[in-house]
C-alpha atoms as a PDB file:
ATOM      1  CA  UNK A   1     -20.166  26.417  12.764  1.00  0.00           C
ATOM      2  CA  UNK A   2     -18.747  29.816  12.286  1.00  0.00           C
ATOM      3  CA  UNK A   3     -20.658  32.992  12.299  1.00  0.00           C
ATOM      4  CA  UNK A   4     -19.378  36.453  11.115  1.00  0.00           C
ATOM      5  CA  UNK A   5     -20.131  38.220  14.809  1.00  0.00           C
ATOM      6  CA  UNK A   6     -19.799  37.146  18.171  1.00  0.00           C
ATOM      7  CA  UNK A   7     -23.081  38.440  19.579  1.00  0.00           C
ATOM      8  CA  UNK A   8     -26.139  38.153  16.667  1.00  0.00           C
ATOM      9  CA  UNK A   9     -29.669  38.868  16.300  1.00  0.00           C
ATOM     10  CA  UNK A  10     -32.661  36.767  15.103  1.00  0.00           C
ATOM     11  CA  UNK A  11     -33.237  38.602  12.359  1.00  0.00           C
ATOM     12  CA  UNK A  12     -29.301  38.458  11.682  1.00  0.00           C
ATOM     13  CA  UNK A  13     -29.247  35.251  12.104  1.00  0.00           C
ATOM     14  CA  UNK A  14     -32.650  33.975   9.969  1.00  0.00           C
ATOM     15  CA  UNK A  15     -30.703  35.741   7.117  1.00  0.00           C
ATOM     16  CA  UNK A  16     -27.916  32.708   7.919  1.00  0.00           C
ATOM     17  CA  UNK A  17     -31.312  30.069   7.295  1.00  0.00           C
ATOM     18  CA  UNK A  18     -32.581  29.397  10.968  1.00  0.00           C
ATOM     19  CA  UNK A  19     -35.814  30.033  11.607  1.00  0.00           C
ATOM     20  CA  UNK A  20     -37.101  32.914  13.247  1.00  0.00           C
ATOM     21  CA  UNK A  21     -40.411  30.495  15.083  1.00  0.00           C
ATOM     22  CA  UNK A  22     -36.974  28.245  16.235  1.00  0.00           C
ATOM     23  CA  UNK A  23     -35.246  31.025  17.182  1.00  0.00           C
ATOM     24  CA  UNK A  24     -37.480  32.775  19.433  1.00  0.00           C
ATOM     25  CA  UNK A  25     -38.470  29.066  21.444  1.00  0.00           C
ATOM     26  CA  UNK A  26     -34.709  28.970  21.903  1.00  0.00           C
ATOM     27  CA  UNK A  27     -34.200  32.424  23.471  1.00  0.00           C
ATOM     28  CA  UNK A  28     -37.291  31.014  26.295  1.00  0.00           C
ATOM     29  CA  UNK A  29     -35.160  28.326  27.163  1.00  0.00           C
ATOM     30  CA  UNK A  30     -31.247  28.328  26.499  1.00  0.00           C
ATOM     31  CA  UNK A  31     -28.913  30.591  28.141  1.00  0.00           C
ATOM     32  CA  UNK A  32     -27.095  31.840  25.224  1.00  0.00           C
ATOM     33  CA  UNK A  33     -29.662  34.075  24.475  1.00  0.00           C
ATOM     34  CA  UNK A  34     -30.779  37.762  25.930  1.00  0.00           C
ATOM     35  CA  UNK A  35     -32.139  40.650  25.665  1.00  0.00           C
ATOM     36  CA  UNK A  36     -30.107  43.649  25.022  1.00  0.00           C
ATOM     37  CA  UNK A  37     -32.810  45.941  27.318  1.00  0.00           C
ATOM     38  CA  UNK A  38     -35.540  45.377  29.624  1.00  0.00           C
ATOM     39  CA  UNK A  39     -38.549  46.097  27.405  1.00  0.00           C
ATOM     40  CA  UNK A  40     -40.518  43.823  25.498  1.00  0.00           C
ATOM     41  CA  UNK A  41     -39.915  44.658  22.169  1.00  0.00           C
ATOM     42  CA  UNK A  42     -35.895  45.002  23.144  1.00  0.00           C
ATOM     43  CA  UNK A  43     -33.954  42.698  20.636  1.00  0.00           C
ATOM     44  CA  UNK A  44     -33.165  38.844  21.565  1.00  0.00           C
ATOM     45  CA  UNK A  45     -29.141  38.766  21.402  1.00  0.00           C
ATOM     46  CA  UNK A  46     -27.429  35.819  20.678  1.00  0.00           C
ATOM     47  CA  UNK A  47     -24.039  34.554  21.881  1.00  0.00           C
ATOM     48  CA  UNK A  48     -22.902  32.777  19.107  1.00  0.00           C
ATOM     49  CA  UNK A  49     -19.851  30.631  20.301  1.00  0.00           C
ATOM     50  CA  UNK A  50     -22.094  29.090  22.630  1.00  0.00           C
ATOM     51  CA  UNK A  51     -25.156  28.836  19.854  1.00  0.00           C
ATOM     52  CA  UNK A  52     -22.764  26.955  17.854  1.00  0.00           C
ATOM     53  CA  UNK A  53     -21.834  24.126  20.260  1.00  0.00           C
ATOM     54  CA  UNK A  54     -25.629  23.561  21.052  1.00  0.00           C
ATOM     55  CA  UNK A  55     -26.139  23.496  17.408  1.00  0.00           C
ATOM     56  CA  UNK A  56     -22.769  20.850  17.686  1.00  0.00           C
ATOM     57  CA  UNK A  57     -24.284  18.908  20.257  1.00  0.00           C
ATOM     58  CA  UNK A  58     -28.159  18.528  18.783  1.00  0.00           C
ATOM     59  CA  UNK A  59     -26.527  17.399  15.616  1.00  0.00           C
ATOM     60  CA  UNK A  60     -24.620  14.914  17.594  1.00  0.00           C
ATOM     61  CA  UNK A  61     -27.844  13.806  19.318  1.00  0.00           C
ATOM     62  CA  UNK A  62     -29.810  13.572  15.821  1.00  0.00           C
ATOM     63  CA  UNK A  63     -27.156  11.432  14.457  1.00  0.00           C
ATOM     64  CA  UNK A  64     -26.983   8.900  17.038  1.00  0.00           C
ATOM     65  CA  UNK A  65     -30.631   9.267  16.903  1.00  0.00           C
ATOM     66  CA  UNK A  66     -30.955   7.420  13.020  1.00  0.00           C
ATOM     67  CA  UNK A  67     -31.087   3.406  13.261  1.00  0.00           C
ATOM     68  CA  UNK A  68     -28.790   1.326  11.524  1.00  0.00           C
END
């Protein structure tokens, strides 16, 4: 997938269709995501090269996931 920045933010990137819920779990446990400061309220960053292969590789995972 290609994305029109290499570093995004959630609300950039719930404007693309993901959800901002699925987004935020994400930034708790991947490590393409990060927080441009320190503070709580400091904006979760997205690196998006890496955000697309795991979107790549859960698609990849789904599909092999449906029975034939």
């Amino acid at each position: 997938m290609e994305f029109p920045k290499k570093v995004m933010t959630v609300s950039e990137l719930s404007k693309l269709g993901f959800s901002k819920a699925w987004l935020r779990e994400l930034s708790r446990t991947q490590n393409f995501c990060f927080r441009q400061g320190t503070a709580e309220n400091s904006p979760i960053l997205f690196d998006t090269e890496k955000f697309s292969k795991f979107i790549n590789s859960q698609m990849r995972v789904r599909q092999n996931e449906i029975p034939r």
